[in-house]
N, C-alpha and C. Protein backbone atom coordinates (compact mmCIF):
# COMPACT_ATOMS: atom_id res chain seq x y z
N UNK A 1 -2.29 -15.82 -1.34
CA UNK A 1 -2.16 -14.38 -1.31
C UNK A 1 -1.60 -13.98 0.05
N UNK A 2 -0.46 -13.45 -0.15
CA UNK A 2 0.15 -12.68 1.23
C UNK A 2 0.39 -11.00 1.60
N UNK A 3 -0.49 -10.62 2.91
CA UNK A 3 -0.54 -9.49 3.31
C UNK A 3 0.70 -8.94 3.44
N UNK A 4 0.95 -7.53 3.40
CA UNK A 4 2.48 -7.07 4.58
C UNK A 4 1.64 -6.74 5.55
N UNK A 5 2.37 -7.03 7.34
CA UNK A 5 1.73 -6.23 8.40
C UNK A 5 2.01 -5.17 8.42
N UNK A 6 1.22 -4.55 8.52
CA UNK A 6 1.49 -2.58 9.01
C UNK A 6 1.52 -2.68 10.34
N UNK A 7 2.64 -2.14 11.23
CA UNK A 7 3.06 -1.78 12.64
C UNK A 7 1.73 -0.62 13.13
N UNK A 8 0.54 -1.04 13.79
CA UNK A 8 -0.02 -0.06 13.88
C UNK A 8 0.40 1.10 14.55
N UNK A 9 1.91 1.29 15.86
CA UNK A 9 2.70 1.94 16.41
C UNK A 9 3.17 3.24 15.20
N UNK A 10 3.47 2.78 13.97
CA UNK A 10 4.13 3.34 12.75
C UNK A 10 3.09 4.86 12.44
N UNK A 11 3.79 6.02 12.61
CA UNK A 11 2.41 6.76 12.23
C UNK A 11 2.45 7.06 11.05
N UNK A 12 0.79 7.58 10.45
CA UNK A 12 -0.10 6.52 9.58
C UNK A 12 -0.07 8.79 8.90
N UNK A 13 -0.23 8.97 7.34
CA UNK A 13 -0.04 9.96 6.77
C UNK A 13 -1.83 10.35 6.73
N UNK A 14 -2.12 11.21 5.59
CA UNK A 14 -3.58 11.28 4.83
C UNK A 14 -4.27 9.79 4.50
N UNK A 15 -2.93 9.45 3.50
CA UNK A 15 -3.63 8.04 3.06
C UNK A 15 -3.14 7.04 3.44
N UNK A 16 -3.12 6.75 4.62
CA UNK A 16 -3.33 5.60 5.21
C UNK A 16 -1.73 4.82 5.18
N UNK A 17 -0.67 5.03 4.61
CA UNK A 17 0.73 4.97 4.42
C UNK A 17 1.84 5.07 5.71
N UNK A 18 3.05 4.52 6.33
CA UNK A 18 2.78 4.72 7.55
C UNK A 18 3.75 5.47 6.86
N UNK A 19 4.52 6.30 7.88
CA UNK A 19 5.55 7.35 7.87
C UNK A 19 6.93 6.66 8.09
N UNK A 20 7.35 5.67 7.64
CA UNK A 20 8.83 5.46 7.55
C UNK A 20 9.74 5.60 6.50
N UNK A 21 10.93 6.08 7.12
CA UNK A 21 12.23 6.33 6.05
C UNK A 21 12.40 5.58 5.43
N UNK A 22 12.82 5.72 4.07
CA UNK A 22 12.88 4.75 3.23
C UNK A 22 14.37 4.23 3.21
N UNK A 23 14.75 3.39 3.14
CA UNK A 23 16.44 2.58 3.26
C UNK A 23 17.15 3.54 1.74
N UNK A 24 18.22 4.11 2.03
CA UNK A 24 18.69 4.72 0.85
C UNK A 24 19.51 4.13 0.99
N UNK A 25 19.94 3.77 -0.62
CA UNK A 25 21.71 2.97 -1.06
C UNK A 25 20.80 1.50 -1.62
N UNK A 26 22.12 0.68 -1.50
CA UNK A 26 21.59 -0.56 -1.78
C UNK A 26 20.90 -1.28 -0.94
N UNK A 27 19.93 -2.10 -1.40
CA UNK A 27 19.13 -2.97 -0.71
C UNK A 27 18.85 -3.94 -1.79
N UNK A 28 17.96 -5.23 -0.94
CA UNK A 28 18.03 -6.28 -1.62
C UNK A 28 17.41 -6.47 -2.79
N UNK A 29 16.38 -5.52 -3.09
CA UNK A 29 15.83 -4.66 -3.96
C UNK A 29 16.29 -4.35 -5.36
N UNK A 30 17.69 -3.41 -5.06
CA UNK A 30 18.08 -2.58 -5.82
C UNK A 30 18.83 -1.66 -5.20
N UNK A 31 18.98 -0.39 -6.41
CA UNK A 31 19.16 0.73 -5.39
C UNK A 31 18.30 1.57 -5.18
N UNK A 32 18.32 2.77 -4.36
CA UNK A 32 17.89 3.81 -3.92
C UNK A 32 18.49 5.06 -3.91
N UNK A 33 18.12 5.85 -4.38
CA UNK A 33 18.76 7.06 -4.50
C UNK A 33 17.73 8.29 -4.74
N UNK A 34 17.98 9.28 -3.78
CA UNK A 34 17.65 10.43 -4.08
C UNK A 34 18.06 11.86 -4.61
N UNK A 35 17.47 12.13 -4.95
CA UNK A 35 18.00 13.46 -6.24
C UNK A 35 18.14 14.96 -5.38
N UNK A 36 19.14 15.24 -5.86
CA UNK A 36 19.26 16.37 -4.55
C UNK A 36 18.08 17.78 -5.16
N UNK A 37 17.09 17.62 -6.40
CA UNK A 37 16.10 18.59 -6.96
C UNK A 37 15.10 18.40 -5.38
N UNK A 38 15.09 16.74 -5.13
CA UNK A 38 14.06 16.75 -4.31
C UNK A 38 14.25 17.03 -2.79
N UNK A 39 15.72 16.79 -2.32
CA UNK A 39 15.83 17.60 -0.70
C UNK A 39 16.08 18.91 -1.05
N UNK A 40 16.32 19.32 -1.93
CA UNK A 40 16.12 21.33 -2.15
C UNK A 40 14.68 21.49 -2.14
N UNK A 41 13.95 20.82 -2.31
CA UNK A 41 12.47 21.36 -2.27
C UNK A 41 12.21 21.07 -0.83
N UNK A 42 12.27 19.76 0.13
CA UNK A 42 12.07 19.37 1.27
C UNK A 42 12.23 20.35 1.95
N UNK A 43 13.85 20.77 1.98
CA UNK A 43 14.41 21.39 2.97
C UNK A 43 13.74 22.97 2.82
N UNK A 44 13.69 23.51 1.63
CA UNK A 44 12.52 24.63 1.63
C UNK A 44 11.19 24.45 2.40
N UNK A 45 10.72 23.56 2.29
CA UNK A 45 9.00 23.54 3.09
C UNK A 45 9.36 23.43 3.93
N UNK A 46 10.30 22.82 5.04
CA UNK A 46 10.56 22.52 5.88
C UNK A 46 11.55 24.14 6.48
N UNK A 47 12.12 24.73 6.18
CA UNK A 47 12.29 26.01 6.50
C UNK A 47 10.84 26.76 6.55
N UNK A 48 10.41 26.91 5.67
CA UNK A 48 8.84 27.33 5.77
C UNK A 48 8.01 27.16 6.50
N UNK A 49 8.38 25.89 7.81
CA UNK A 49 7.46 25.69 8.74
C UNK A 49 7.91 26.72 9.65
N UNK A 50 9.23 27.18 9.72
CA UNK A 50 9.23 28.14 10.87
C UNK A 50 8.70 29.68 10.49
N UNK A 51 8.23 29.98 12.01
CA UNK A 51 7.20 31.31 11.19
C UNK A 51 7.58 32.53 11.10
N UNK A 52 9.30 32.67 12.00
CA UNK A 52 10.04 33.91 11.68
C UNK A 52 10.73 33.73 10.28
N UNK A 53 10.58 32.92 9.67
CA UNK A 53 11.65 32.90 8.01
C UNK A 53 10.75 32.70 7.07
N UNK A 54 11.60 32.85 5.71
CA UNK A 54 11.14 33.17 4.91
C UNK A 54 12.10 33.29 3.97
N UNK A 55 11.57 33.87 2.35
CA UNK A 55 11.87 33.70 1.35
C UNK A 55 13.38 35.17 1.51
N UNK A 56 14.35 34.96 1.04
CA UNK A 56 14.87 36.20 0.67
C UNK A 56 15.31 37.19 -0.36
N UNK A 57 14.88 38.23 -0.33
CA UNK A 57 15.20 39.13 -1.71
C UNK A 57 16.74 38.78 -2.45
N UNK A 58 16.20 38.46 -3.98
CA UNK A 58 17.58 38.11 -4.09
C UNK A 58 18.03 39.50 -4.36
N UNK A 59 19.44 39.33 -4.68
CA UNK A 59 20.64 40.46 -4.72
C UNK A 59 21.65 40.34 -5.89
N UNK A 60 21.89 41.65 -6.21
CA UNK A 60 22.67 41.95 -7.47
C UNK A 60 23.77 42.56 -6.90
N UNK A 61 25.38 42.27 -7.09
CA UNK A 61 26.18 42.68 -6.55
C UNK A 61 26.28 43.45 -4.93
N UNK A 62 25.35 42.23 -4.44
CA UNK A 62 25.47 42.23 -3.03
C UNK A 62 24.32 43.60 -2.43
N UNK A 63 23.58 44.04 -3.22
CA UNK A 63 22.83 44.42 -3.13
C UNK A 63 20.84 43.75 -3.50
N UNK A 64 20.22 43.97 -2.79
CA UNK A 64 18.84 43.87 -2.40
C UNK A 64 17.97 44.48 -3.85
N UNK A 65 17.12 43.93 -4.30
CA UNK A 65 16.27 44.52 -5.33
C UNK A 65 14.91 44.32 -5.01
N UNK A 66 15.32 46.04 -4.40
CA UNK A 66 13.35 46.62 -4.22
C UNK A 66 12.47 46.21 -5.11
N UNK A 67 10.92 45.91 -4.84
CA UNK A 67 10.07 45.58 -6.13
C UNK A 67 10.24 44.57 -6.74
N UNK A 68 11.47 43.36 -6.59
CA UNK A 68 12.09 42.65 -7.10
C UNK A 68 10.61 41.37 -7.23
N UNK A 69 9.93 41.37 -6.37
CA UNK A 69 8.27 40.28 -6.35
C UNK A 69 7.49 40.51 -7.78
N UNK A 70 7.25 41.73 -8.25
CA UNK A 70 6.69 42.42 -9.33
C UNK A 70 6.87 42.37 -10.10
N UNK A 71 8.83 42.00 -10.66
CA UNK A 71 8.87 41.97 -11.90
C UNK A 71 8.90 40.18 -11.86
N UNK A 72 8.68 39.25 -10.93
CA UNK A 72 8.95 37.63 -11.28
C UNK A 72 9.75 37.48 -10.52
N UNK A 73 10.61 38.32 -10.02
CA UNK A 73 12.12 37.50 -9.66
C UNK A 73 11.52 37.18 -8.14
N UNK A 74 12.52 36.66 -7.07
CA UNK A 74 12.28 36.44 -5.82
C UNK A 74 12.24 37.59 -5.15
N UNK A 75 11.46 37.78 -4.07
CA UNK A 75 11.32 39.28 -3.21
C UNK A 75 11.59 38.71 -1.80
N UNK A 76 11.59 39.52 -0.91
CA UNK A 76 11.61 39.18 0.73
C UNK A 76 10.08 39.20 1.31
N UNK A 77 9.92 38.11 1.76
CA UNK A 77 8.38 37.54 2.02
C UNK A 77 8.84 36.53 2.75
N UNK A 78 7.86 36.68 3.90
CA UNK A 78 7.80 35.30 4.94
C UNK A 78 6.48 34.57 4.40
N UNK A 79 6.17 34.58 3.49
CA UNK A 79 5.21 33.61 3.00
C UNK A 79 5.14 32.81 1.81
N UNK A 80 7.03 33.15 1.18
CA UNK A 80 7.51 32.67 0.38
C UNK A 80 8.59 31.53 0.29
N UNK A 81 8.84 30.62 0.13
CA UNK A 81 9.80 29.47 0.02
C UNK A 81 11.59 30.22 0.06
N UNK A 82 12.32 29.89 1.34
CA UNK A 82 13.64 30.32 0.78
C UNK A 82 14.03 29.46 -0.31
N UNK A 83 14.71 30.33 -1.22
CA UNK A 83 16.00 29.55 -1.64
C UNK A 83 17.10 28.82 -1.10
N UNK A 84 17.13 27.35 -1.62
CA UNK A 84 17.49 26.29 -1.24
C UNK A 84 18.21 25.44 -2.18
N UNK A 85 19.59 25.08 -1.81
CA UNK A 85 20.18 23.68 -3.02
C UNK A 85 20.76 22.74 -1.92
N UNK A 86 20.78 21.37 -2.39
CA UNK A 86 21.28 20.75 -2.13
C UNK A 86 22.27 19.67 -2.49
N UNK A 87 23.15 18.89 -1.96
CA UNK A 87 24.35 18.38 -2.71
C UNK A 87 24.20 17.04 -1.89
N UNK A 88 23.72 16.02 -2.46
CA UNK A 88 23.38 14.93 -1.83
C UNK A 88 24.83 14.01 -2.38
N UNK A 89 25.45 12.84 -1.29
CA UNK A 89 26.63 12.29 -1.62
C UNK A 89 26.41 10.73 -0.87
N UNK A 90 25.94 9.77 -1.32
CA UNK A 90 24.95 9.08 -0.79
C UNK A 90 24.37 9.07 -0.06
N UNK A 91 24.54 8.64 1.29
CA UNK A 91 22.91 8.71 2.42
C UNK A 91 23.59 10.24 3.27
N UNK A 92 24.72 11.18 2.96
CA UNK A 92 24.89 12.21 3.16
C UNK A 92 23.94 13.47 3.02
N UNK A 93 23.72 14.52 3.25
CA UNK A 93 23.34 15.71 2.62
C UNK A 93 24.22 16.98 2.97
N UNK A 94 24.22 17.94 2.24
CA UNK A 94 24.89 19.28 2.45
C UNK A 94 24.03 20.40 1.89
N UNK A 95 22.71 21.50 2.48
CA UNK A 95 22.05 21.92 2.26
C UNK A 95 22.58 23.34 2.74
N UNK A 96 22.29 24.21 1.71
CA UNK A 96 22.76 25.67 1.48
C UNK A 96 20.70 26.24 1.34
N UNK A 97 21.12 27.53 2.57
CA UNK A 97 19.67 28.12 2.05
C UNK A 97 20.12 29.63 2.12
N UNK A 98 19.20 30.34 1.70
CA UNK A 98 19.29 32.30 1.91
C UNK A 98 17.74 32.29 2.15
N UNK A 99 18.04 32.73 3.54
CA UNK A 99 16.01 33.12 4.11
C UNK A 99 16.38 34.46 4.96
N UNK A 100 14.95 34.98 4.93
CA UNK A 100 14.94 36.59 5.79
C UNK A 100 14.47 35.52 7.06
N UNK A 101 14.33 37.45 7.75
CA UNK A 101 13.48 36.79 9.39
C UNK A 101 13.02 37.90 9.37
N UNK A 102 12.06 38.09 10.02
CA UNK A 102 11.32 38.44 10.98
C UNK A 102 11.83 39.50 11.89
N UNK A 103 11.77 40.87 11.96
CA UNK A 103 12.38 42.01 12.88
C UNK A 103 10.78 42.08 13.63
N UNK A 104 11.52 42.20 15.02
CA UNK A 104 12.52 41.94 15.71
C UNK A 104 13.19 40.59 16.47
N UNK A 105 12.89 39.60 15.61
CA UNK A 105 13.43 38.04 16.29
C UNK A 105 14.54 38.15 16.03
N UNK A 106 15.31 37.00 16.75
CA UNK A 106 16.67 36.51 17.29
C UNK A 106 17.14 35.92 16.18
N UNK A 107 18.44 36.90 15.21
CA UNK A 107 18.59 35.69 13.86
C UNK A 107 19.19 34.42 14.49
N UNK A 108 19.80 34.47 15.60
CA UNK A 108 20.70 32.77 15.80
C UNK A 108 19.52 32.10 16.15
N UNK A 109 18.58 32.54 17.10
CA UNK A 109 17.31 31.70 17.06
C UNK A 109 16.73 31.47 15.89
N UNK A 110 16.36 32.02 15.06
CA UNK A 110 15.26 31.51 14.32
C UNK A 110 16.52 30.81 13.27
N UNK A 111 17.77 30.97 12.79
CA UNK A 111 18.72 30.26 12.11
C UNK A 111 18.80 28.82 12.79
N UNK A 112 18.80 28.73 14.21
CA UNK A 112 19.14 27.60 14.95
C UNK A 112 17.79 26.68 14.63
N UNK A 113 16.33 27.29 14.56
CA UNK A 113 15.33 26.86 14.62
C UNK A 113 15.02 25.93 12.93
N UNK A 114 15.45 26.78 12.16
CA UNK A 114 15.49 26.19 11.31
C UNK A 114 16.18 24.99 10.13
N UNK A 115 17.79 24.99 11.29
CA UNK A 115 18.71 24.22 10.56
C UNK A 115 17.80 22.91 11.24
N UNK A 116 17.46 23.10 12.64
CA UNK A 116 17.00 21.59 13.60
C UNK A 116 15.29 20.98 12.70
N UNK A 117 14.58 22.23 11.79
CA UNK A 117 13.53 21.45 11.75
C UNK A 117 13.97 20.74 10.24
N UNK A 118 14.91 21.70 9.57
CA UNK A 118 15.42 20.98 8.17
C UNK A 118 15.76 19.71 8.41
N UNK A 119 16.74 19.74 9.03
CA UNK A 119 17.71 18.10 9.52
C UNK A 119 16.53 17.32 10.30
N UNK A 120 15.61 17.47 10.75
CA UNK A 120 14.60 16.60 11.05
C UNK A 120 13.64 15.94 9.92
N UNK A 121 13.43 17.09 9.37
CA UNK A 121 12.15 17.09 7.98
C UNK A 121 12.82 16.14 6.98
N UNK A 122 14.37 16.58 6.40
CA UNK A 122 14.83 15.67 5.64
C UNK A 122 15.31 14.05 5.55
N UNK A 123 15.42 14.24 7.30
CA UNK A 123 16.01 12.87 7.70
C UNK A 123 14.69 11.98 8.17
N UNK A 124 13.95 12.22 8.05
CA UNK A 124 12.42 12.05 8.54
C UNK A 124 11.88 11.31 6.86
N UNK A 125 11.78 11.72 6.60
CA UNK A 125 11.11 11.82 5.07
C UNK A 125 12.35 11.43 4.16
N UNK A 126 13.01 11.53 3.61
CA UNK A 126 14.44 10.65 2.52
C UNK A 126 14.92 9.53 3.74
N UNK A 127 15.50 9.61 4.57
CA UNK A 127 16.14 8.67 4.99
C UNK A 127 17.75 8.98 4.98
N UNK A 128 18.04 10.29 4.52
CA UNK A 128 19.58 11.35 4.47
C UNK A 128 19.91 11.61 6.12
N UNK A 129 21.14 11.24 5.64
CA UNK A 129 21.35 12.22 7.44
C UNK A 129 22.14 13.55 6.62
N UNK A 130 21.66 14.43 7.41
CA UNK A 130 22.02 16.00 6.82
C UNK A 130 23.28 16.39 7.39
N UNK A 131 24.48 16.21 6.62
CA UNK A 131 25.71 16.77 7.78
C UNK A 131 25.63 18.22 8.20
N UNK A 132 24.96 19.05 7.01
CA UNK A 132 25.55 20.74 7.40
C UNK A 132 24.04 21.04 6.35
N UNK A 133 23.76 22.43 7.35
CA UNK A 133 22.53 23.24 6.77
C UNK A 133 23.59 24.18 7.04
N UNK A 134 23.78 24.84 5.76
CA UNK A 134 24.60 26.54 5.64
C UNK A 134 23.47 27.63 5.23
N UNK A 135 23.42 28.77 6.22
CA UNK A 135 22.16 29.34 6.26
C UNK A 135 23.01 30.67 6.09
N UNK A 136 22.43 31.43 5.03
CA UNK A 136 22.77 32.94 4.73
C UNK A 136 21.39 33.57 5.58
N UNK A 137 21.28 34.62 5.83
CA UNK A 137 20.28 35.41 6.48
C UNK A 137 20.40 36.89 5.60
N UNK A 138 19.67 36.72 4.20
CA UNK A 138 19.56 37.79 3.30
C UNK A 138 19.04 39.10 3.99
N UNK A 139 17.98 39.29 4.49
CA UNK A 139 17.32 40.47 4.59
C UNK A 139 16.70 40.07 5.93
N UNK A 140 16.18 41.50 6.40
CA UNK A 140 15.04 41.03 7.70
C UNK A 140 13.73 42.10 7.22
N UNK A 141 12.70 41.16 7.50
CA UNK A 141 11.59 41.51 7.16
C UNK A 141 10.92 42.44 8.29
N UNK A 142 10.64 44.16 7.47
CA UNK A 142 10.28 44.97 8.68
C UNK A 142 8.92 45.52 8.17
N UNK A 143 8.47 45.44 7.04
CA UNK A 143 7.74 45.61 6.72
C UNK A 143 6.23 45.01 6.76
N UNK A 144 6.00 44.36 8.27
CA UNK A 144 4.67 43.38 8.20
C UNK A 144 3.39 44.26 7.98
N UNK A 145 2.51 43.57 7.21
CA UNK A 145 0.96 44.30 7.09
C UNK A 145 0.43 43.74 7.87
N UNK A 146 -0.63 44.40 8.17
CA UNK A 146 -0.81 44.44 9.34
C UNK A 146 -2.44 43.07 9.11
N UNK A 147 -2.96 42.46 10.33
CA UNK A 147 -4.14 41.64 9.79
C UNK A 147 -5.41 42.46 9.17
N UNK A 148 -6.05 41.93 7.85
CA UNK A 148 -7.20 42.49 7.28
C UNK A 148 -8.18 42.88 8.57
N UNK A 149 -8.74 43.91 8.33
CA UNK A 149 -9.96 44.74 9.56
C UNK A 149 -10.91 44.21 8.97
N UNK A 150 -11.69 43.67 9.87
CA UNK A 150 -13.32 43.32 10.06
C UNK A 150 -13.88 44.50 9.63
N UNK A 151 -15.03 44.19 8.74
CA UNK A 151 -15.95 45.35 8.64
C UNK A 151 -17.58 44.86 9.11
């Protein structure tokens, strides 16, 4: 019976798994391939870590739809997942998102903030190198509520 060594250097997840990229393409294995359903979801959570962005209201002939959360469709919420696709071309990626921000933050900041944690998150986790994050900046979120009051 033969062990694999685990690099204890390698960092280690919830369950005990270490955190390395997985080899995409061929290997001696087989192949590898990832589905671009699953870096459109990545690259969403991974926009989601930054805390000026957010989901953006979608739009009907270039216009914004108020209430748009209420009836199902997508609304403008920083506590919502942007919309995200991606176009994977083997160990390539090309990721398109539409996220709000945050008034009064810096859209090139928080745009800049978020293409660097995408291209980290994805290349971190698939093993893709991300050539281009194309970032629309739908709406800006001015409407914050405010934190629940202690009673």
């Amino acid at each position: 019976m033969t062990h694999a060594a685990v690099d204890s250097r390698a960092p280690m997840d919830a369950g005990g798994c270490t955190n390395v990229a997985p080899t995409v393409g061929r290997t001696e294995l087989g192949t590898v391939s990832i589905g671009d359903g699953v870096v459109s979801k990545i690259a969403a959570r991974a926009a989601f870590e930054v805390p000026d962005a957010g989901a953006a209201a979608t739009r009907v002939l270039g216009r914004s739809v108020p209430g748009a959360g209420r009836l199902g469709v997508r609304g403008t919420d920083l506590d919502g997942l942007p919309k995200t696709s991606a176009d994977v071309d083997g160990t390539k990626t090309f990721i398109d998102m539409q996220i709000s921000v945050r008034w009064p933050a810096s859209i090139p900041a928080v745009a800049g903030r978020v293409r660097s944690q995408v291209q980290d998150r994805v290349a971190q986790l698939t093993g893709l190198s991300v050539d281009e994050v194309r970032i629309t900046v739908g709406d800006l979120v001015t409407h914050i509520s405010p934190p629940p009051r202690v009673q």
